[in-house]
C-alpha atoms as a PDB file:
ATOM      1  CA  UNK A   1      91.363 122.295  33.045  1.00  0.00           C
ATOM      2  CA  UNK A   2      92.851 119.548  35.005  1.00  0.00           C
ATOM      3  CA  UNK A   3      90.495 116.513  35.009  1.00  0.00           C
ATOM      4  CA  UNK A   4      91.158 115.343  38.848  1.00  0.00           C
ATOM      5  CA  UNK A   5      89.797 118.475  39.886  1.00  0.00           C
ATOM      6  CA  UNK A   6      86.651 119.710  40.756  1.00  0.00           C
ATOM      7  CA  UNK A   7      85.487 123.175  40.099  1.00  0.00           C
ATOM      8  CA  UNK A   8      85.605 124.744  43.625  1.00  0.00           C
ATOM      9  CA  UNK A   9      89.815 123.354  43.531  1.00  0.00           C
ATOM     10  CA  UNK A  10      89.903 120.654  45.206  1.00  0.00           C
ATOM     11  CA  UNK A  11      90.723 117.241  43.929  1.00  0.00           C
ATOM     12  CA  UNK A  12      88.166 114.310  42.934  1.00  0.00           C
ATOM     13  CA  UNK A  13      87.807 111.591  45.615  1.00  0.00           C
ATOM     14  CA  UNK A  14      87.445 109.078  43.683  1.00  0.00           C
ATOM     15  CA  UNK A  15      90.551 110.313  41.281  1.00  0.00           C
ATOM     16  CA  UNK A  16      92.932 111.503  43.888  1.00  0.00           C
ATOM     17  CA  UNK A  17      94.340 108.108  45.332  1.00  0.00           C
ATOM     18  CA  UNK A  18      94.276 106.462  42.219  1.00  0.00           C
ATOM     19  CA  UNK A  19      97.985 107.103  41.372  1.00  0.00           C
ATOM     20  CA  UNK A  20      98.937 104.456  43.991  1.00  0.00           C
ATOM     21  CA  UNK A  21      97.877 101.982  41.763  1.00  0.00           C
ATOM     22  CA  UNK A  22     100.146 102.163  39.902  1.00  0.00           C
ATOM     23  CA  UNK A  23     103.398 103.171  42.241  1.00  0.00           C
ATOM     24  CA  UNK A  24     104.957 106.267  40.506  1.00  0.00           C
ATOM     25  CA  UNK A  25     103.164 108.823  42.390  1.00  0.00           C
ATOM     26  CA  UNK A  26     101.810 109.591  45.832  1.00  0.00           C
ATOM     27  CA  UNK A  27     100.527 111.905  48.160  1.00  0.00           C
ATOM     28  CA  UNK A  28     102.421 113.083  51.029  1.00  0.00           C
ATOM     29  CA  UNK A  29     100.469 113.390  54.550  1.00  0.00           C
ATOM     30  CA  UNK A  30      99.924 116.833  56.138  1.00  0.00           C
ATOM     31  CA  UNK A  31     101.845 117.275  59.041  1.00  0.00           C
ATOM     32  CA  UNK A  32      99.667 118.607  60.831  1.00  0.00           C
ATOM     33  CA  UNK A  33      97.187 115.286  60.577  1.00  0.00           C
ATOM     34  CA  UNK A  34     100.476 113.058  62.269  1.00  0.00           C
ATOM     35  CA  UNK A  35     100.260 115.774  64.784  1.00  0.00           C
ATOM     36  CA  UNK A  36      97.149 115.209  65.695  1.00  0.00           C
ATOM     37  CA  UNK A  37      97.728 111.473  65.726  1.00  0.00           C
ATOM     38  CA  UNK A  38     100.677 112.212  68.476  1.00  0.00           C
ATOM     39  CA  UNK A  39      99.596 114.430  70.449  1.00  0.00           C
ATOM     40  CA  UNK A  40      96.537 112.844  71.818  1.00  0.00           C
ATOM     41  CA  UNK A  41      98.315 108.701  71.519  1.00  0.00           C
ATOM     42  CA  UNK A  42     101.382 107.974  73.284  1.00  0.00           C
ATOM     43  CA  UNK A  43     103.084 105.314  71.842  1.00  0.00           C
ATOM     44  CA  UNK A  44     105.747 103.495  73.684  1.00  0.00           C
ATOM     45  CA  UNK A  45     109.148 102.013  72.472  1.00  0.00           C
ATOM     46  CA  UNK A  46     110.042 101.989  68.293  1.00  0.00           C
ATOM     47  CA  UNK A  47     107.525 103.266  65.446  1.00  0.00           C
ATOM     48  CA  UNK A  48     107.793 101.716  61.855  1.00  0.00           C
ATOM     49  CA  UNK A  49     106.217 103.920  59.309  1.00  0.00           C
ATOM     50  CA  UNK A  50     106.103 101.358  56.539  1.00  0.00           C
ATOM     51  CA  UNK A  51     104.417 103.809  53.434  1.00  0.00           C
ATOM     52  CA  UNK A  52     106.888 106.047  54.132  1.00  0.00           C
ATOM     53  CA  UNK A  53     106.986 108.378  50.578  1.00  0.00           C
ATOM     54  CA  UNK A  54     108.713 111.017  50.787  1.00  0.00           C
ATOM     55  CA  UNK A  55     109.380 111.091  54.299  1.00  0.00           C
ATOM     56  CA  UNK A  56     106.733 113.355  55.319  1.00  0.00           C
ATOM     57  CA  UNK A  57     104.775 111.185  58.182  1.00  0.00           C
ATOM     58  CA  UNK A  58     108.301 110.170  59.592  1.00  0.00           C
ATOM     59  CA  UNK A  59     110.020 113.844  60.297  1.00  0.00           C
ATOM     60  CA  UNK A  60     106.750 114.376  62.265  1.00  0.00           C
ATOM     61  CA  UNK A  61     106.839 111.045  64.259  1.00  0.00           C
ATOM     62  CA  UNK A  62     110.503 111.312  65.219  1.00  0.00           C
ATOM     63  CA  UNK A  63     109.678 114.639  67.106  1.00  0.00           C
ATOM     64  CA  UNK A  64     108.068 111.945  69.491  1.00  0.00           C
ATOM     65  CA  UNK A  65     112.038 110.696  70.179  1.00  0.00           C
ATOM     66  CA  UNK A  66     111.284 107.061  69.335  1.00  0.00           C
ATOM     67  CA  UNK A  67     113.171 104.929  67.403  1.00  0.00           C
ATOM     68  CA  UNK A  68     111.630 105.563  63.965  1.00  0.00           C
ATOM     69  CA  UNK A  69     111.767 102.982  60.449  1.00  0.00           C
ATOM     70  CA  UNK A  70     110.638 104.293  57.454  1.00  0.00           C
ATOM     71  CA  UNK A  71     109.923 101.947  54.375  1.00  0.00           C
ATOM     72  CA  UNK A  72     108.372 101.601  50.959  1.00  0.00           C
ATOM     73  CA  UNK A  73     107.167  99.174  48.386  1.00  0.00           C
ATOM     74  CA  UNK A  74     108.650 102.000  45.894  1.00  0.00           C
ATOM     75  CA  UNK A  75     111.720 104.563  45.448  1.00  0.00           C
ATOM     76  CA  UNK A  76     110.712 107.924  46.975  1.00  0.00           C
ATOM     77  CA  UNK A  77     113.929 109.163  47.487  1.00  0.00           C
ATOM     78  CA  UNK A  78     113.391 108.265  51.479  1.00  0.00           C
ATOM     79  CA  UNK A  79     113.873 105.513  53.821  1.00  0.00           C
ATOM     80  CA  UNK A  80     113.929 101.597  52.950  1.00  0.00           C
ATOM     81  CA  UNK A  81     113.266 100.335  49.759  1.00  0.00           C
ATOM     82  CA  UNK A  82     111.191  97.279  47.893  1.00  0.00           C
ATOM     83  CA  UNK A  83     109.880  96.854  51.370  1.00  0.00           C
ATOM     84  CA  UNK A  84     105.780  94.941  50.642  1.00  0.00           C
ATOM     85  CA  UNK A  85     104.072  95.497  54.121  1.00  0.00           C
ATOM     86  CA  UNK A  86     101.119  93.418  53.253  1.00  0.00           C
ATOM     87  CA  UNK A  87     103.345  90.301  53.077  1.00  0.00           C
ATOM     88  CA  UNK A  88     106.104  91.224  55.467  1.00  0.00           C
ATOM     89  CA  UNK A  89     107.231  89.932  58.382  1.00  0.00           C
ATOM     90  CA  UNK A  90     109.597  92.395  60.663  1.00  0.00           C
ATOM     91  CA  UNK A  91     108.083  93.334  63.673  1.00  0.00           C
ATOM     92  CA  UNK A  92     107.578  96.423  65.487  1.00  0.00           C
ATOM     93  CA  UNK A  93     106.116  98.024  68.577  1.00  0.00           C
ATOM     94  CA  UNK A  94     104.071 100.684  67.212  1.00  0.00           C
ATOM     95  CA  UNK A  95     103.575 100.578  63.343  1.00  0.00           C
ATOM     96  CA  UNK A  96     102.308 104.358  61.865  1.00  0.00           C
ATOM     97  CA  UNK A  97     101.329 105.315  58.434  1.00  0.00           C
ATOM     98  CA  UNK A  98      98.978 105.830  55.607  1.00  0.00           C
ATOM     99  CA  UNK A  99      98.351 103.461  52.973  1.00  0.00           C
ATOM    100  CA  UNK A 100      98.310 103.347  49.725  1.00  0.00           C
ATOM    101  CA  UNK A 101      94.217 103.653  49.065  1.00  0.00           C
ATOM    102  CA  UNK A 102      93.938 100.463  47.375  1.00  0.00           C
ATOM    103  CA  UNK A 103      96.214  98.120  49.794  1.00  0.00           C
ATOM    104  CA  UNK A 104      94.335  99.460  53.166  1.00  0.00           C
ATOM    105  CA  UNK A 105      92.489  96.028  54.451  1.00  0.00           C
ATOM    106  CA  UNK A 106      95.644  94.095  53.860  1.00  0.00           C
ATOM    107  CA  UNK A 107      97.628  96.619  55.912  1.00  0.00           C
ATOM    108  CA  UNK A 108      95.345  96.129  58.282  1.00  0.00           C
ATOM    109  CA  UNK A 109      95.597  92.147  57.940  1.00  0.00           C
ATOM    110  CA  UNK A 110      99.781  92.756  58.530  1.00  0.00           C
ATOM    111  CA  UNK A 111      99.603  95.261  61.218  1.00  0.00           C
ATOM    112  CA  UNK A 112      97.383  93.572  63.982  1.00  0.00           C
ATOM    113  CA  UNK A 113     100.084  90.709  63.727  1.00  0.00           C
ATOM    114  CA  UNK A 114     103.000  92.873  63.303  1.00  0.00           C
ATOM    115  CA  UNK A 115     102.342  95.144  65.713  1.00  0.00           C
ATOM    116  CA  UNK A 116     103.147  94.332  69.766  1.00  0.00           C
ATOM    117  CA  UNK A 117     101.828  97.701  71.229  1.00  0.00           C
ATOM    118  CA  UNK A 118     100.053 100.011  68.742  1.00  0.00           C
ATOM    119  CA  UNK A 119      98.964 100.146  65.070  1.00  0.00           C
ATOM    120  CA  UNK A 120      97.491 103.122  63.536  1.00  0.00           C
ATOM    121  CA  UNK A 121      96.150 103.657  60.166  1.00  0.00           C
ATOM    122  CA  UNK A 122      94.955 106.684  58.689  1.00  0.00           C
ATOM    123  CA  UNK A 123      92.391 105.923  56.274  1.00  0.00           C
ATOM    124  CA  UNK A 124      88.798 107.337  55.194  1.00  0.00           C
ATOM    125  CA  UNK A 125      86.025 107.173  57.599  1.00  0.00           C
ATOM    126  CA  UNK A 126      84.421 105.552  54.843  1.00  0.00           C
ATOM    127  CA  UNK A 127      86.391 102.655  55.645  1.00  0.00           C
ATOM    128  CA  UNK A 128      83.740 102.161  58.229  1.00  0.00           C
ATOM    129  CA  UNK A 129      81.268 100.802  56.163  1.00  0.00           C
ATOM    130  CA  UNK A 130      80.937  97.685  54.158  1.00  0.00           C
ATOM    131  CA  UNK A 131      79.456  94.163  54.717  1.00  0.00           C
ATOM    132  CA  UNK A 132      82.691  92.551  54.180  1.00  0.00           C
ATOM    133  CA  UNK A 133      84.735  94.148  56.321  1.00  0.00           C
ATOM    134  CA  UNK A 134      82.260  94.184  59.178  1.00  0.00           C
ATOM    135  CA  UNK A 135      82.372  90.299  58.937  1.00  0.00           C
ATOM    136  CA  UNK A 136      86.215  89.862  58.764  1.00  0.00           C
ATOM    137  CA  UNK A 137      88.250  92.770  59.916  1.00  0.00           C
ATOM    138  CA  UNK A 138      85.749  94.518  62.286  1.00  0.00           C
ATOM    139  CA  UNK A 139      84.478  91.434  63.829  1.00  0.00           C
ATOM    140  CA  UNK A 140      87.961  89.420  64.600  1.00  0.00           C
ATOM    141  CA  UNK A 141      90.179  92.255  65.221  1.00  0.00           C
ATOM    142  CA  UNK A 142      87.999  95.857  65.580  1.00  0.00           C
ATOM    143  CA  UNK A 143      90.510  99.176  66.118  1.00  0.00           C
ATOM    144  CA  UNK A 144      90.620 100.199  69.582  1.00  0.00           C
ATOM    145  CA  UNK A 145      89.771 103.815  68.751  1.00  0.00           C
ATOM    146  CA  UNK A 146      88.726 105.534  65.683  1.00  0.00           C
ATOM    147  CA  UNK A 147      89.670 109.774  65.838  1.00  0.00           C
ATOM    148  CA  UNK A 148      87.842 111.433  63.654  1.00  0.00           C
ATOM    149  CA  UNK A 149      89.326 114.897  62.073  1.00  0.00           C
ATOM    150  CA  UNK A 150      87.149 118.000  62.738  1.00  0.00           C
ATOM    151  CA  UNK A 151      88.787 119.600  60.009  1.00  0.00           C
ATOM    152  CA  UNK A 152      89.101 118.076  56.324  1.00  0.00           C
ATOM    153  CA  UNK A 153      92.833 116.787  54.905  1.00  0.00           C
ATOM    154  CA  UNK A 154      93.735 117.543  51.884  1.00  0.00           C
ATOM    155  CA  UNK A 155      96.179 115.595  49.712  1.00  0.00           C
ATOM    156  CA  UNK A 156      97.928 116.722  47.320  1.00  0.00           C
ATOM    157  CA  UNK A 157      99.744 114.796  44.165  1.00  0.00           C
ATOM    158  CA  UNK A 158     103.832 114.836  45.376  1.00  0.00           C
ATOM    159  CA  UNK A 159     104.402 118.887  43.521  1.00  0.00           C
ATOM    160  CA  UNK A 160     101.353 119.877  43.028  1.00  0.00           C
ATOM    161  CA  UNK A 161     100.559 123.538  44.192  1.00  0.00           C
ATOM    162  CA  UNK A 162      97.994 123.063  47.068  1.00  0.00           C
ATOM    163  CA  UNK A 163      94.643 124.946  46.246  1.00  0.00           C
ATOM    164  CA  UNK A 164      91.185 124.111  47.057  1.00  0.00           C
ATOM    165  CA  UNK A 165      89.871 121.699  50.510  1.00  0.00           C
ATOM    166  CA  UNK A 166      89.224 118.324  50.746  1.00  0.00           C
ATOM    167  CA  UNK A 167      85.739 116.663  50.202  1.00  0.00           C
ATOM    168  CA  UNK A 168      86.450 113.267  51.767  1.00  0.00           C
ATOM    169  CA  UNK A 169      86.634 112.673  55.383  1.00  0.00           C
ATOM    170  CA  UNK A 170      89.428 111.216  57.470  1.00  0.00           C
ATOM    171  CA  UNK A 171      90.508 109.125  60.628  1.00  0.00           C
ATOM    172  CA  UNK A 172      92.916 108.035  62.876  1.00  0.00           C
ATOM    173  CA  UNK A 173      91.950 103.976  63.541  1.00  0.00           C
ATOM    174  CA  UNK A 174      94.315 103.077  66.245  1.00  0.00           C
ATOM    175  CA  UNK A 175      94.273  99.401  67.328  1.00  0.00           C
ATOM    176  CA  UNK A 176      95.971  99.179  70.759  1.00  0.00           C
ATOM    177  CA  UNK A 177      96.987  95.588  72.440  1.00  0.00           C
ATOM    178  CA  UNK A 178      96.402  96.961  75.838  1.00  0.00           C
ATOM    179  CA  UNK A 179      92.933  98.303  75.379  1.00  0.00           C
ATOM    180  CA  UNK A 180      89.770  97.057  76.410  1.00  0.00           C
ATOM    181  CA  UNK A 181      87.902  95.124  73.481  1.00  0.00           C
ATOM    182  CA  UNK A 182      85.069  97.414  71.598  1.00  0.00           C
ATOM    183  CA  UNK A 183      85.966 100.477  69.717  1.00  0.00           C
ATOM    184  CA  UNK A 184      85.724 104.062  70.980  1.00  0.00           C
ATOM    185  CA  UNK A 185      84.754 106.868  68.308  1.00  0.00           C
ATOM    186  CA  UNK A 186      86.596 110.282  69.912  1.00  0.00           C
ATOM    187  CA  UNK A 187      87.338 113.450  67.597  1.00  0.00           C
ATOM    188  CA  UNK A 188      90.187 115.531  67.492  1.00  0.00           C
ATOM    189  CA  UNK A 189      90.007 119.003  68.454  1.00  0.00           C
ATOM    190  CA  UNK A 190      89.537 122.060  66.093  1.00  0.00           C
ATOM    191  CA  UNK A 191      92.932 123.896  65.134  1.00  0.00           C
ATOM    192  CA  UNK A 192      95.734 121.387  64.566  1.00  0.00           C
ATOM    193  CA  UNK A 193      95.517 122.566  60.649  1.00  0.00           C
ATOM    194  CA  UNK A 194      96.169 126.486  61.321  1.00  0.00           C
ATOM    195  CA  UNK A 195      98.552 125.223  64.536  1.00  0.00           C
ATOM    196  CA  UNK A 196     101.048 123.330  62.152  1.00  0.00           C
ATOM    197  CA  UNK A 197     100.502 124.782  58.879  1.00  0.00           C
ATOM    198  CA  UNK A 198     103.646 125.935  58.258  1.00  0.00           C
ATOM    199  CA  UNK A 199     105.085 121.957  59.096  1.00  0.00           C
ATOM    200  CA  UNK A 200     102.758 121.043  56.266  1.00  0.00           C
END
């Protein structure tokens, strides 16, 4: 039996990121979670997507018709390559993606500076928590709204056959230059799974 998964199918979540450590693998996100994202944001003027993969997040996000840039640190096959968000320096008005699990808090460090309109991360709710991060990135630059998924994401490993659900929860943390300070908590509604499914 495979060792990153769990009996009921579904992969371990403390196992299933742990390939972008080391750059050679990755897990594409759902389409139907960058739905969500863009149907309940607007974002105005050009989106970078700068964890690009595969290419997965950006054929969703150029249904919006912005301008779209895609780039990685590593070869996927798609968009810009040897591209280090966490120390870069291009600019962009909205800035979209998911991070590799172990680089999230510097993403966050380059996106509130890189970013003129919007930046949204998807990350674990977990991210939430933490004494560290509610004394650096929470108190000097909080996201403007966190959406929380009703339903679970699942990632799977780039060709892997997709069995099983998710056990680790997910959100949308969208910091936005035009909002009021604080940080709204809102939920997405039931259905965007079953609704784009076949985009997945």
């Amino acid at each position: 039996m495979d060792a990153t998964y769990q009996i009921n199918g579904s992969y371990k979540p403390t196992l299933k990121r742990s390939a972008d450590l080391g750059g050679p693998d990755f897990f594409p996100t759902p389409a139907w979670a960058t739905h969500a994202l863009i149907d309940n944001e607007r974002f105005v003027g050009n989106i970078w997507e700068s964890a690009c993969g595969n290419g997965a997040m950006t054929r969703v996000l150029e249904t919006t018709g912005n301008e779209v840039r895609s780039s990685d640190l590593y070869d996927r096959g798609f968009g810009e390559v040897g591209i280090d968000f966490t120390t870069a320096r291009d600019r962009a008005d909205n800035i979209i993606t998911n991070p590799p699990y172990n680089s999230a808090e510097g993403f966050v460090r380059s996106g509130v500076k890189l970013a003129g309109r919007k930046f949204a991360l998807l990350l674990r709710l977990a991210f939430l928590e933490g004494a560290n991060r509610a004394n650096t990135i929470f108190r000097d630059c909080p996201p403007s709204r966190v959406w929380v998924f009703s339903e679970r994401i699942t990632f799977y490993m780039h060709g892997a056959t997709a069995k099983g659900s998710g056990t680790t929860a997910y959100a949308w943390f969208v910091w936005d230059k035009d909002a009021p300070t604080g940080t709204e908590l809102k939920w997405f509604k039931p259905g965007y799974k079953r609704a784009f499914a076949k985009a997945a």
